[in-house]
Protein backbone atom coordinates (compact mmCIF):
# COMPACT_ATOMS: atom_id res chain seq x y z
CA UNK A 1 -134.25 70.25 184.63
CA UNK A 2 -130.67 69.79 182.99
CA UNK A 3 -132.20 69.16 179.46
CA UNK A 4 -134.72 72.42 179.81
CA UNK A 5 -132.11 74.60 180.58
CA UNK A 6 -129.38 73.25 178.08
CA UNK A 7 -132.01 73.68 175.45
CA UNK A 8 -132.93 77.03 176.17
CA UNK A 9 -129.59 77.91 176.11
CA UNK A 10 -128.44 76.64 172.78
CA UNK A 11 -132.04 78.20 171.60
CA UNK A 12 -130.51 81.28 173.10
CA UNK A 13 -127.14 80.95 170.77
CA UNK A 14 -129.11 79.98 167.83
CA UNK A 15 -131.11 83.59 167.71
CA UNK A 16 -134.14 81.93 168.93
CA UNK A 17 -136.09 84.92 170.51
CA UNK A 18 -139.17 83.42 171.88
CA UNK A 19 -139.83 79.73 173.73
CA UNK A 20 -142.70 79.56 171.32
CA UNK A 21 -140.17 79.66 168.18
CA UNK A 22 -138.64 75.86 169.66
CA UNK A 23 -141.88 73.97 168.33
CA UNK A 24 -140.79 74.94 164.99
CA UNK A 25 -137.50 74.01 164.99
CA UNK A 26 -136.11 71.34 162.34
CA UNK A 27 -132.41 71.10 163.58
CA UNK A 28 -132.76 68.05 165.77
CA UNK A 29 -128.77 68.61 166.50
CA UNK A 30 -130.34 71.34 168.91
CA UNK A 31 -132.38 68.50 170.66
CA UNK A 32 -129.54 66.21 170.74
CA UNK A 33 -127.48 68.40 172.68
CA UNK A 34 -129.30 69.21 175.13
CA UNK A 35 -130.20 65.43 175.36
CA UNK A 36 -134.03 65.00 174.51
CA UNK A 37 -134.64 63.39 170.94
CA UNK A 38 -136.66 66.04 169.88
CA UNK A 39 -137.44 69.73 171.29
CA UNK A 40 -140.91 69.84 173.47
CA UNK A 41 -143.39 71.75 173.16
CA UNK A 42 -143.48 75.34 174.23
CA UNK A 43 -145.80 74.35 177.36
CA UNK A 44 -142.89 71.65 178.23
CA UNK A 45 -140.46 74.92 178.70
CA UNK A 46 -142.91 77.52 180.29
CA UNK A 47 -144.08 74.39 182.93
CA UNK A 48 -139.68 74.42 183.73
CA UNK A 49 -139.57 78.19 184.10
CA UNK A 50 -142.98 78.23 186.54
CA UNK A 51 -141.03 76.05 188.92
CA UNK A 52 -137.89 78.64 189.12
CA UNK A 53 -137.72 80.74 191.40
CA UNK A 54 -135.86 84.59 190.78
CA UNK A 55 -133.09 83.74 193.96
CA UNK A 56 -132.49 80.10 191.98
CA UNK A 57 -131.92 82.35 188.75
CA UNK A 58 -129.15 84.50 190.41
CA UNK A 59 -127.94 81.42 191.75
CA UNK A 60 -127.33 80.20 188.61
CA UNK A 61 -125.80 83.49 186.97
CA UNK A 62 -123.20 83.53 189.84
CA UNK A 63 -122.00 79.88 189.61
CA UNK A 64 -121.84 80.47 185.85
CA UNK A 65 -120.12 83.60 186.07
CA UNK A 66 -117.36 82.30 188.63
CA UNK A 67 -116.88 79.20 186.16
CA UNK A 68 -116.00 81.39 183.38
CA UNK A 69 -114.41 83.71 185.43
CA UNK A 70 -112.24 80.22 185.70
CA UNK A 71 -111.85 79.80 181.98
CA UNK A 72 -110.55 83.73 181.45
CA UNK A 73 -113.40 85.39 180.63
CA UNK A 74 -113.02 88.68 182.75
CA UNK A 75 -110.24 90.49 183.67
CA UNK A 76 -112.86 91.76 186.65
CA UNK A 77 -110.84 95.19 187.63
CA UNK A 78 -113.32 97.73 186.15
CA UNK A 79 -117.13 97.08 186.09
CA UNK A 80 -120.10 98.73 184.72
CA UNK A 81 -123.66 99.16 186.24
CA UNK A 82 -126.33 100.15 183.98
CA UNK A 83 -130.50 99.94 184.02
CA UNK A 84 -131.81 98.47 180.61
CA UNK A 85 -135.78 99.31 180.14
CA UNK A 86 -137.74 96.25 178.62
CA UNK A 87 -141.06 97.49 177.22
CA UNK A 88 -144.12 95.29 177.64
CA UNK A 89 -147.03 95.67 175.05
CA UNK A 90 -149.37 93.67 176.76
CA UNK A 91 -152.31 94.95 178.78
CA UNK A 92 -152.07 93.63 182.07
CA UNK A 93 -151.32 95.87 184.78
CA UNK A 94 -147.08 96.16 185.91
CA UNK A 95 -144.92 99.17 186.71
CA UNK A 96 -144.02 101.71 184.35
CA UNK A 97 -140.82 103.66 183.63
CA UNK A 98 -139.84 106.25 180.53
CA UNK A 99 -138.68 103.79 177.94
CA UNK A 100 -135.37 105.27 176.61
CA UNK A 101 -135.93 105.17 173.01
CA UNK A 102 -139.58 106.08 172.69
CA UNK A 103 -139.44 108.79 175.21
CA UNK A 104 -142.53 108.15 176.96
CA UNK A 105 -144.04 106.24 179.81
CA UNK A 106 -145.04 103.21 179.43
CA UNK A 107 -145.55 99.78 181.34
CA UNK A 108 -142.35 97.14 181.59
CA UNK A 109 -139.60 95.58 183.66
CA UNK A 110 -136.27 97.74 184.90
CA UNK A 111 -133.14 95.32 184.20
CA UNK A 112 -129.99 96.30 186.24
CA UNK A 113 -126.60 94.70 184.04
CA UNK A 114 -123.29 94.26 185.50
CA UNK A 115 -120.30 94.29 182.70
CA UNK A 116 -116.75 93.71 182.84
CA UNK A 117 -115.42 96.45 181.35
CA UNK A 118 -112.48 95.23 179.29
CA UNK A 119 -113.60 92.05 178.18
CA UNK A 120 -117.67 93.53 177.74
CA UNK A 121 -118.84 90.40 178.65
CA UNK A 122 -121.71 90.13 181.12
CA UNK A 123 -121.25 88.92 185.01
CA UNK A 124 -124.62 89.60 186.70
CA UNK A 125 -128.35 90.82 186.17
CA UNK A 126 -131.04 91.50 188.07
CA UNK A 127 -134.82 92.30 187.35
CA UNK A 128 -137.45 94.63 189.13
CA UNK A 129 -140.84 96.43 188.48
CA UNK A 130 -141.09 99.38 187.67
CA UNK A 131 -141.71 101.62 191.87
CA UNK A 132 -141.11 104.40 193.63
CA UNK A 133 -138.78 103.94 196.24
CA UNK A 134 -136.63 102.19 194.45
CA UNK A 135 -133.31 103.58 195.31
CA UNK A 136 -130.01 103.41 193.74
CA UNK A 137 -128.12 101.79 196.81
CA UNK A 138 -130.89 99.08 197.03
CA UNK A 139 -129.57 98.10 193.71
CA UNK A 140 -125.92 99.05 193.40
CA UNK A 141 -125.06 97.75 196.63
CA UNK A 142 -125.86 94.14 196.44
CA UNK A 143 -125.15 93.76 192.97
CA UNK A 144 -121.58 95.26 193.43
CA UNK A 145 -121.28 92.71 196.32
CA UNK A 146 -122.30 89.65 194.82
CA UNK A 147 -119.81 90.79 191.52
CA UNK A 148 -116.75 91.18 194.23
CA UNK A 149 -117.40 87.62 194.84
CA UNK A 150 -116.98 86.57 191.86
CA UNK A 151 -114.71 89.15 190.56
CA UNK A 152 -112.31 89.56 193.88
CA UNK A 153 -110.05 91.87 192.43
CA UNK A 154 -112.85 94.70 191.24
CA UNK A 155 -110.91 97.81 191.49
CA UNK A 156 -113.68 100.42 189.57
CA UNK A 157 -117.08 101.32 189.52
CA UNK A 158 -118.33 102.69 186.15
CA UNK A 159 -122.24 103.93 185.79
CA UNK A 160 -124.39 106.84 185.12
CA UNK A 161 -125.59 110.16 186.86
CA UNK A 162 -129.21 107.92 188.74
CA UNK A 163 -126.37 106.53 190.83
CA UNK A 164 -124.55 109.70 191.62
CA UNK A 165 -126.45 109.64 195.17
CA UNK A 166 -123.99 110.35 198.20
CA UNK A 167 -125.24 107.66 200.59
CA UNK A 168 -124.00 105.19 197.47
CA UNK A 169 -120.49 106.76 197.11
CA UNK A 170 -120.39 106.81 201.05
CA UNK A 171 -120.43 102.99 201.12
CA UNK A 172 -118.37 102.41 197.95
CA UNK A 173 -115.66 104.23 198.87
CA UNK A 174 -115.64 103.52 202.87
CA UNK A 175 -117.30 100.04 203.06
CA UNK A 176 -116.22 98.00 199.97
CA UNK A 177 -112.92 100.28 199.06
CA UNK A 178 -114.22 100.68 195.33
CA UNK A 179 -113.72 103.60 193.07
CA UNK A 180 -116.22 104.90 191.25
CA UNK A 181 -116.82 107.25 188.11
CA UNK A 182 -120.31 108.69 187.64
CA UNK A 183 -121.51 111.70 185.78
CA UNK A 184 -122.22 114.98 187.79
CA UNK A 185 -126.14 116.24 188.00
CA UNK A 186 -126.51 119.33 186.48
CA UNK A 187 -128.03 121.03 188.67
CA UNK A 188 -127.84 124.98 188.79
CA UNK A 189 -125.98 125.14 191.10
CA UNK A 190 -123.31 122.70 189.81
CA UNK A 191 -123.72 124.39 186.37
CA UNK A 192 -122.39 127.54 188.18
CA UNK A 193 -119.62 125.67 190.61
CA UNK A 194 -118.10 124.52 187.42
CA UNK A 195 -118.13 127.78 185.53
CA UNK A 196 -116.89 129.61 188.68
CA UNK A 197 -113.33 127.84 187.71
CA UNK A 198 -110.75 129.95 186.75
CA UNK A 199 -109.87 129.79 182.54
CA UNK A 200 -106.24 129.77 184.15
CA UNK A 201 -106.69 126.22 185.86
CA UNK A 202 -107.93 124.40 182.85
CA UNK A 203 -105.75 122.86 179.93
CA UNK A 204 -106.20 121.44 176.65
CA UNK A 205 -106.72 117.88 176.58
CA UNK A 206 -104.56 116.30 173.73
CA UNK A 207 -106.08 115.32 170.50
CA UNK A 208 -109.97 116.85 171.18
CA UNK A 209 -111.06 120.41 171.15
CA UNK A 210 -111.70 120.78 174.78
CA UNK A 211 -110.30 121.90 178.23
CA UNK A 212 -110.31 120.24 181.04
CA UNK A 213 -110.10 120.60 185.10
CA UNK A 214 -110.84 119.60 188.37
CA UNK A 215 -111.53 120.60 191.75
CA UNK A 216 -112.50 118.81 195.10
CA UNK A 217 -116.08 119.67 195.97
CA UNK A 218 -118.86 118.13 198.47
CA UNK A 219 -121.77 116.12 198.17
CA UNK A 220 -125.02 115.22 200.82
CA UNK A 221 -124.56 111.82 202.26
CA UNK A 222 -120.59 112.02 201.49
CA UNK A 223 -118.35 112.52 204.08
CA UNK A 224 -115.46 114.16 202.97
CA UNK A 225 -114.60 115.77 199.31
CA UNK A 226 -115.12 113.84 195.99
CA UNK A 227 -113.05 114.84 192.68
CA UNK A 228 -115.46 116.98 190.73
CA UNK A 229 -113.53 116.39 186.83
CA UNK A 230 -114.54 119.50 184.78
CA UNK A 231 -114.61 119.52 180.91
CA UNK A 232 -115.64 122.72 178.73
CA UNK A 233 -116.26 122.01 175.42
CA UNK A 234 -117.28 125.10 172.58
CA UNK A 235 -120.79 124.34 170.61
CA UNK A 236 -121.13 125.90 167.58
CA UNK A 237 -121.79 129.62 167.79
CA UNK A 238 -119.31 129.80 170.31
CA UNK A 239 -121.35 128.79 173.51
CA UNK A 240 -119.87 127.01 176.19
CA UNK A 241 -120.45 123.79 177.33
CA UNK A 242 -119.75 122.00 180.30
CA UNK A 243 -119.33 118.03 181.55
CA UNK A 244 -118.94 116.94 184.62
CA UNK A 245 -117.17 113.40 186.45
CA UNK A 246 -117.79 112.60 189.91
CA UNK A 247 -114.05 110.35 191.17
CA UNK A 248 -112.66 109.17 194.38
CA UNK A 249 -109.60 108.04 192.60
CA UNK A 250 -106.79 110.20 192.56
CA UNK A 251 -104.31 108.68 191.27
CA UNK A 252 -105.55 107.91 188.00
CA UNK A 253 -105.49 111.10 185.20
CA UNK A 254 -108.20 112.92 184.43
CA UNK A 255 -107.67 111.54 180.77
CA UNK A 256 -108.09 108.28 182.15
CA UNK A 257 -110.80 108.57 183.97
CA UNK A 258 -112.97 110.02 181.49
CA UNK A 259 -111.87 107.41 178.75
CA UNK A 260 -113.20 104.40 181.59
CA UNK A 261 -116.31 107.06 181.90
CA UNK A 262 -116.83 106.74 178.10
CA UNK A 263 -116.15 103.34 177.95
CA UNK A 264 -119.39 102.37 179.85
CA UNK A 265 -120.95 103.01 176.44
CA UNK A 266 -119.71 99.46 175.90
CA UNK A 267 -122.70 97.98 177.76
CA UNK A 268 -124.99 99.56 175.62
CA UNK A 269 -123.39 97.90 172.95
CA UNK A 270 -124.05 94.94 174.57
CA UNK A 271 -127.40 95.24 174.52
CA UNK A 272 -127.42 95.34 171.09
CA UNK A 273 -125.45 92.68 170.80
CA UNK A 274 -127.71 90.76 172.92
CA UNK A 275 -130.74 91.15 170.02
CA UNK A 276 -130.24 88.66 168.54
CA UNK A 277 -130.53 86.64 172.07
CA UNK A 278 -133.60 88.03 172.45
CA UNK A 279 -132.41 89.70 175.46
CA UNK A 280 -135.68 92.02 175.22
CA UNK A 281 -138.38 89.54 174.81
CA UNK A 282 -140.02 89.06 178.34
CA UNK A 283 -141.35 85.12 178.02
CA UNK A 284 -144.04 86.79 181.30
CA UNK A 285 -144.32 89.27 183.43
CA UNK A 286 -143.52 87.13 187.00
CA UNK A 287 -140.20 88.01 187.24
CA UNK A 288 -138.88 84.58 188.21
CA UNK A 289 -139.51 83.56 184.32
CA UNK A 290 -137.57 86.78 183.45
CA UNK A 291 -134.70 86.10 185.82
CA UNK A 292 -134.20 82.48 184.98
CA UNK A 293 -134.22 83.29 180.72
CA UNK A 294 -132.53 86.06 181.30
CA UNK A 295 -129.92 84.08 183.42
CA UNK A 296 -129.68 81.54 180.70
CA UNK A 297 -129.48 83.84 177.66
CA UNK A 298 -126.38 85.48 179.68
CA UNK A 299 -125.08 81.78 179.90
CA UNK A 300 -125.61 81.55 175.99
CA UNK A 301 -123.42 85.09 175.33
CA UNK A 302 -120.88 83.95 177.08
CA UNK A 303 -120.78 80.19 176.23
CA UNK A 304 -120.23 82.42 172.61
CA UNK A 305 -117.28 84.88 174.32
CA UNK A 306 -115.35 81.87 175.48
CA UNK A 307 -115.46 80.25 171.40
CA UNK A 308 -114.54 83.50 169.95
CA UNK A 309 -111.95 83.72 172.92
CA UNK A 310 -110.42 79.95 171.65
CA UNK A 311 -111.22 80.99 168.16
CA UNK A 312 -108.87 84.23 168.15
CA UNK A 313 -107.92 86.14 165.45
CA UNK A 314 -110.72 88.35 163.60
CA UNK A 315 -113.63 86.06 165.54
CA UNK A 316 -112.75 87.82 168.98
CA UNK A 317 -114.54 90.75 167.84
CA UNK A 318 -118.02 89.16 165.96
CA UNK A 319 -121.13 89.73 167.73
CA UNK A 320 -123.05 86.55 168.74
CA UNK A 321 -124.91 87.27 165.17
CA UNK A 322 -122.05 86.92 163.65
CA UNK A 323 -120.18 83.97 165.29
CA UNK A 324 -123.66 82.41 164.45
CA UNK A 325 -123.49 82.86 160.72
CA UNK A 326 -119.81 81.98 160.61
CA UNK A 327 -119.22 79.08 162.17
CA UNK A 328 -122.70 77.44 163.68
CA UNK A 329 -125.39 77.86 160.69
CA UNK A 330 -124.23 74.70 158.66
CA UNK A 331 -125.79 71.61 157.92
CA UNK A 332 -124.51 68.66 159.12
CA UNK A 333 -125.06 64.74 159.79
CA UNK A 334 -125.26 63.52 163.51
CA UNK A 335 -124.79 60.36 164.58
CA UNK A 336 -124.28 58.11 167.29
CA UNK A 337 -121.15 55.07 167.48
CA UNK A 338 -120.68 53.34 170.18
CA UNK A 339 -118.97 56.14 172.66
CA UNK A 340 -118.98 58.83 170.25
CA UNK A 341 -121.50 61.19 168.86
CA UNK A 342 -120.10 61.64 165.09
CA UNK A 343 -120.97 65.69 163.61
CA UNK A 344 -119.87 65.06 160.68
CA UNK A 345 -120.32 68.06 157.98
CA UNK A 346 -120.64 67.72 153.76
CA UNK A 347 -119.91 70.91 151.92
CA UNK A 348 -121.43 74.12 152.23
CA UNK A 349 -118.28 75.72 154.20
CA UNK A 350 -115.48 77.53 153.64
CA UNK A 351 -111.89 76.33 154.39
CA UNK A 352 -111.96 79.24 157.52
CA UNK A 353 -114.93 77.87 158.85
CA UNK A 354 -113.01 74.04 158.92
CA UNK A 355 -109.81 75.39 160.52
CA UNK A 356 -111.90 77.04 163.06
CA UNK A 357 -113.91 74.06 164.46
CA UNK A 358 -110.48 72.09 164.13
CA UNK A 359 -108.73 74.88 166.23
CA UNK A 360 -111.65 74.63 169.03
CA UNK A 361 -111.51 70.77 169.51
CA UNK A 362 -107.50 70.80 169.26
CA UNK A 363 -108.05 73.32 172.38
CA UNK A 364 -110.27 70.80 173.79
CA UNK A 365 -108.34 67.62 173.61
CA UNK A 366 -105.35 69.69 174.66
CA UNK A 367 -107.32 70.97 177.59
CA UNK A 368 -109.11 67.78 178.35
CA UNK A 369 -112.26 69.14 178.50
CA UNK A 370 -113.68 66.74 175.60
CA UNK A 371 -115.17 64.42 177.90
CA UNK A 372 -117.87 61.73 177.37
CA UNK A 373 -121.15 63.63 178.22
CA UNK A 374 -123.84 62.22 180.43
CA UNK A 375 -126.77 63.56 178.51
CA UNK A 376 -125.18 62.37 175.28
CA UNK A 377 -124.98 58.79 176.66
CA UNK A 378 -121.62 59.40 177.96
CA UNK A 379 -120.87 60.06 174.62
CA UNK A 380 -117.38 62.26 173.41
CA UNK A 381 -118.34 64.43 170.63
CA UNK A 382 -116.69 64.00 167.35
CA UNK A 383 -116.22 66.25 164.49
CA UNK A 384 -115.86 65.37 160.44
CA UNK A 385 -115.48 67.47 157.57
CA UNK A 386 -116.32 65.57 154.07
């Protein structure tokens, strides 16, 4: 079980979409580290993922997820939520949803992504078909629960205007003491509660061309008031426009509320980011194969955060795309001596390239973590430029 998911993970990292794209794989250095001599066949991988099970997925995304949380991968005070549509082409039967880029109904599986804000790096997924009834609370709740646990010092709650429900702000803010910043619906009613404020209570906010206010207002299922954050904005030919944020905090600005509001855009560009993963290419559509690729290809983008974290320098920001081209795409020799596996690499890089390997196995000798690996024969790794 070990091997299948350490090579699905490293097919993950290597832009290999689909299970089916492992049977043509030459680079036996992929096979090696995930400890088979050679990568099975596509069958071999879709037998592993019919004996997971969806729970054993999430299992496996939280114990991740609190190990990295270990090695500094989150600051875990401001999270987002989002829903992520993945589109199925086939023709058997499953849920549908609008897709949000083709702007129509069609059949696939609703993905629910929790981000750390600061960091954008992933902490926790979950997948569900396509139904009515399916609430925001039944999916907010519990996956703002199990990210507490592993982020214990979560502070924020950053997602979109399908969450804005009042029953889900009730419990937020009186069960699990989190603040949250959702967009307004805009409603008529709304519409008119916000241009009901006085021009005299709003002021410019510095550096855009745009006012700004606020006002306590209601909501059903909230007991209490809620911040109601009010922007107008002028559209060309001199119509107004306005914006609305939903807060419980207040003590943070208005500024700075509506920057972390705008900053949820980040997870969106995660899931660009994540192309190259193959973050939207469903291997089924039993959602315990989703949950356990899924699980493994958010393993593989942040197995890549923590190198570009020990990289530093201009590799922090590369996309998993990127990191690929730069440092992993190279040819090189592997072989086995005794109680080391020798990677040793002939031309064909650039002296940046070099200096960055070096500077990741410094960090692990330094760190100690360069230990003899079990599925490498209890093997260290060593690394050789020629």
């Amino acid at each position: 079980m070990l091997q299948s998911v350490l090579a699905l993970i490293f097919l993950a990292a290597v832009g290999k979409k689909r299970i089916s794209k492992a049977e043509a794989m030459k680079d036996h250095g992929i096979a090696a580290l995930a400890g088979f001599a050679r990568l099975p066949s596509k069958s071999y991988f879709f037998s592993f993922l019919d004996r997971t099970t969806q729970a054993g997925a999430e299992r496996f995304e939280i114990a991740s997820a609190k190990g990295f949380k270990k090695m500094g991968l989150y600051r875990g005070k401001i999270a987002n939520l989002d829903a992520h549509f993945i589109g199925y082409f086939g023709n058997l039967k499953i849920g549908k949803d609008r897709h949000p880029t083709r702007n129509k109904i069609m059949r696939g599986i609703k993905a629910f992504f929790i981000q750390d804000q600061e960091t954008r790096n992933p902490v926790f997924a979950r997948v569900e078909y396509p139904r009515r009834g399916l609430k925001p609370e039944d999916v907010a709740v519990s996956m703002l629960e199990i990210t507490r646990d592993i982020l214990p010092e979560l502070e924020k709650a950053v997602f979109d205007k399908w969450f804005s429900v009042g029953s889900l702000l009730e419990y937020l803010d009186k069960e699990m003491k989190i603040k949250f910043v959702t967009l307004l619906k805009l409603f008529g009613n709304r519409i008119e509660e916000m241009t009901n404020i006085p021009p005299g209570e709003f002021r410019k906010i510095v550096g855009e061309d745009a006012m700004i206010a606020f006002k306590d207002t209601d909501l059903r299922g909230y007991s209490g008031n809620v911040k109601l954050i009010v922007v107008k904005k002028e559209e060309d030919g001199g119509e107004e426009k306005y914006y609305g944020y939903l807060t419980n905090d207040y003590k943070s600005s208005e500024e700075q509320i509506i920057k972390e509001k705008a900053w949820r855009w980040r997870i969106e560009n995660f899931f660009k980011d994540c192309d190259f993963l193959g973050l939207d290419k469903l291997p089924s559509i039993e959602l315990n194969k989703i949950a356990a690729l899924l699980a493994m290809k958010f393993f593989s983008f942040n197995l890549l955060a923590c190198l570009r974290k020990d990289l530093g320098g201009d590799y922090k920001k590369m996309t998993p795309e990127s990191i690929f081209e730069e440092i992993i795409e190279f040819p090189a020799i592997v072989k086995a001596k005794k109680d080391m596996l020798v990677v040793t690499f002939y031309g064909n890089y650039k002296p940046r390239h070099r200096e960055a390997v070096e500077r990741v196995m410094q960090k692990l000798e330094e760190k100690e973590m360069n230990l003899p690996i079990p599925w490498l024969g209890n093997r260290k790794i060593e690394v050789k430029f020629k």
